[in-house]
C-alpha atoms as a PDB file:
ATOM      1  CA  UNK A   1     -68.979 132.284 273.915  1.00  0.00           C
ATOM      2  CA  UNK A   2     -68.925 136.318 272.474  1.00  0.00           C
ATOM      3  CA  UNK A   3     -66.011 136.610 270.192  1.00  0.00           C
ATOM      4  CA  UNK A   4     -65.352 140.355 269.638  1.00  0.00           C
ATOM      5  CA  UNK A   5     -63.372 141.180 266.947  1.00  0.00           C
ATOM      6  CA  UNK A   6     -60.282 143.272 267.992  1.00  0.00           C
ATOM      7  CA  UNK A   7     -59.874 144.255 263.842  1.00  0.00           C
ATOM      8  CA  UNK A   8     -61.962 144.434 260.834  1.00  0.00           C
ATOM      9  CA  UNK A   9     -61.420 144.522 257.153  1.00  0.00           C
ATOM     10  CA  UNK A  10     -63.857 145.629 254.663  1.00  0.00           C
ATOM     11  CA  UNK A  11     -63.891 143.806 251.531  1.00  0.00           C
ATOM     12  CA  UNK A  12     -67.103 145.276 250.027  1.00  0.00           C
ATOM     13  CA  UNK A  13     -67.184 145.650 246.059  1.00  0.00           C
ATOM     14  CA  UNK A  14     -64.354 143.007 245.541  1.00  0.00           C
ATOM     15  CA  UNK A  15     -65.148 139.991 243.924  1.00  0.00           C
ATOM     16  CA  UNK A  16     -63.028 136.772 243.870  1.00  0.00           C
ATOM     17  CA  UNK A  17     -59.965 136.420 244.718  1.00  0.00           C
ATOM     18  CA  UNK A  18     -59.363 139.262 246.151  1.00  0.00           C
ATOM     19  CA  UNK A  19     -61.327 138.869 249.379  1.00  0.00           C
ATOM     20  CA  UNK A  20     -59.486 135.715 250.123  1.00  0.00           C
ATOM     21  CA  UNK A  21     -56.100 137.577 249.347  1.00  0.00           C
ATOM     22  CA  UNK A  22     -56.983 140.831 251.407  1.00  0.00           C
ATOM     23  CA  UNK A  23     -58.053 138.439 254.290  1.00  0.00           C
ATOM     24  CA  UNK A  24     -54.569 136.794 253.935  1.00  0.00           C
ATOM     25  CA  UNK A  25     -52.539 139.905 254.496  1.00  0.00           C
ATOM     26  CA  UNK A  26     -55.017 141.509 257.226  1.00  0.00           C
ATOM     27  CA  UNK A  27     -54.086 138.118 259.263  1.00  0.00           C
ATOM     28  CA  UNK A  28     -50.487 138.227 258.570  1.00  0.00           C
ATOM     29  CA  UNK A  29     -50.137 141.560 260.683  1.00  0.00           C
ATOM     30  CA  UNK A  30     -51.976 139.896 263.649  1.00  0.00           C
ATOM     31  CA  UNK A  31     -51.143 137.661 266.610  1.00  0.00           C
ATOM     32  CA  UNK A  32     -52.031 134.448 267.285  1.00  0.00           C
ATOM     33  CA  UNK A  33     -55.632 134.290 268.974  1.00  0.00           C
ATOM     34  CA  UNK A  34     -56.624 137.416 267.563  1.00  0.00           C
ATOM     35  CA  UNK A  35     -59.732 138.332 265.864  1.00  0.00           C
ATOM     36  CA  UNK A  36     -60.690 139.792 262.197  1.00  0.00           C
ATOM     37  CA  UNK A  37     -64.110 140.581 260.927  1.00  0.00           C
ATOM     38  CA  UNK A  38     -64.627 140.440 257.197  1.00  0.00           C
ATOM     39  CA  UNK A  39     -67.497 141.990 255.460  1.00  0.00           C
ATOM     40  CA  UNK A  40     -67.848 141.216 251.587  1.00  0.00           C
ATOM     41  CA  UNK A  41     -70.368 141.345 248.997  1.00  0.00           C
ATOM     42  CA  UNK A  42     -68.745 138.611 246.887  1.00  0.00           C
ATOM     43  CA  UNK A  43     -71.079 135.242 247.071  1.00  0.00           C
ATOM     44  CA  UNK A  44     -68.450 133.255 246.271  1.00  0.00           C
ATOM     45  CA  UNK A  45     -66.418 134.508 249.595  1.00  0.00           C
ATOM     46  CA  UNK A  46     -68.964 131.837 251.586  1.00  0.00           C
ATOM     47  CA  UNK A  47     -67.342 128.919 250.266  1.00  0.00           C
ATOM     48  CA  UNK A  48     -63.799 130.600 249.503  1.00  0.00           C
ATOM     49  CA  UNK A  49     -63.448 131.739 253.282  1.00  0.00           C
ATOM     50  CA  UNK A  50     -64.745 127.820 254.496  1.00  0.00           C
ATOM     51  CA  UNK A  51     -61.801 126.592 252.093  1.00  0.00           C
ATOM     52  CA  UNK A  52     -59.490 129.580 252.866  1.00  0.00           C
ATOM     53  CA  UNK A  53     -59.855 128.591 256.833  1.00  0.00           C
ATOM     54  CA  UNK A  54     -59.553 125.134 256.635  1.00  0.00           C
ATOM     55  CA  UNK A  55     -56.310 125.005 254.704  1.00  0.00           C
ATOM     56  CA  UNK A  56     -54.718 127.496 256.441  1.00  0.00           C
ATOM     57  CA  UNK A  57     -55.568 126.265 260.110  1.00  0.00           C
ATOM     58  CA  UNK A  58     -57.287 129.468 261.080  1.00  0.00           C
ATOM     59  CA  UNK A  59     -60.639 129.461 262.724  1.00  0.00           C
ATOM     60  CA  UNK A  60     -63.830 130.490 261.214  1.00  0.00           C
ATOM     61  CA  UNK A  61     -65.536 131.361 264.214  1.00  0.00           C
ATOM     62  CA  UNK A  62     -68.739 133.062 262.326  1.00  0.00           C
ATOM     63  CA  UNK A  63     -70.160 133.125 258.722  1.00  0.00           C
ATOM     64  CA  UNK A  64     -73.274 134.917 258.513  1.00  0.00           C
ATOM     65  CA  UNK A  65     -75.144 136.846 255.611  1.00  0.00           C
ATOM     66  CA  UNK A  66     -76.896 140.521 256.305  1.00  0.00           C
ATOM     67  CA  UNK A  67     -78.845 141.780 253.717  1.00  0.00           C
ATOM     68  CA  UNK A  68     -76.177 141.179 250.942  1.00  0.00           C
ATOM     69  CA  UNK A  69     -73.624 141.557 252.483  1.00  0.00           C
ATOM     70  CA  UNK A  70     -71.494 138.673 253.989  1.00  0.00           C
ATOM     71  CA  UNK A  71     -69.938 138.501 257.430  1.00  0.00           C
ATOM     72  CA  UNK A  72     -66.717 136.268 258.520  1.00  0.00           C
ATOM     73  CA  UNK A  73     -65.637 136.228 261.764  1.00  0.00           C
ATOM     74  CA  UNK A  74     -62.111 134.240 262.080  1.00  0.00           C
ATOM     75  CA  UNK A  75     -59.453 133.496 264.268  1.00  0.00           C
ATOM     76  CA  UNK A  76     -55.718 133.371 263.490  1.00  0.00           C
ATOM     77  CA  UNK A  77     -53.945 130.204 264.415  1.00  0.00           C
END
C-alpha cells in the first residue's frame, strides 16, 4: 500500500523535544486520515515518534533513516 504524504514538516536541526512538539501542532491542523512526513536529524526522534504515536492513537505508517537524517511517515487518527 503507497501512502503519499499530502503535508510535510521539516524538523531538521531540532533536537528533543521539539520534534515531538512541532509534530503535535502540524497534526492538529489536519484531518483525520491525512498524512504528514517528518524529517529530523534528532536520534532520539526514533524512539520519541514510536512513543509519541502510540499514546496518541496516530499511525506511524513509516520510520526510516537516510543518511542522517530520519524519516516519519504518520497518520492522524
Amino acid at each position: 500500500m503507497n501512502q503519499t504524504a499530502t503535508h510535510t514538516l521539516d524538523a531538521r536541526g531540532l533536537n528533543c523535544p521539539l520534534p515531538i512538539l512541532r509534530t503535535k501542532k502540524a497534526l492538529s491542523e489536519l484531518g483525520s486520515g491525512e498524512i504528514l512526513a517528518i524529517t529530523s536529524t534528532d536520534p532520539g526522534s526514533l524512539k520519541d515518534m514510536q512513543a509519541f504515536c502510540k499514546q496518541t492513537g496516530n499511525e506511524l505508517v513509516e520510520s526510516r533513516s537516510e543518511q542522517g537524517e530520519f524519516v516519519f511517515v504518520v497518520r492522524k487518527a
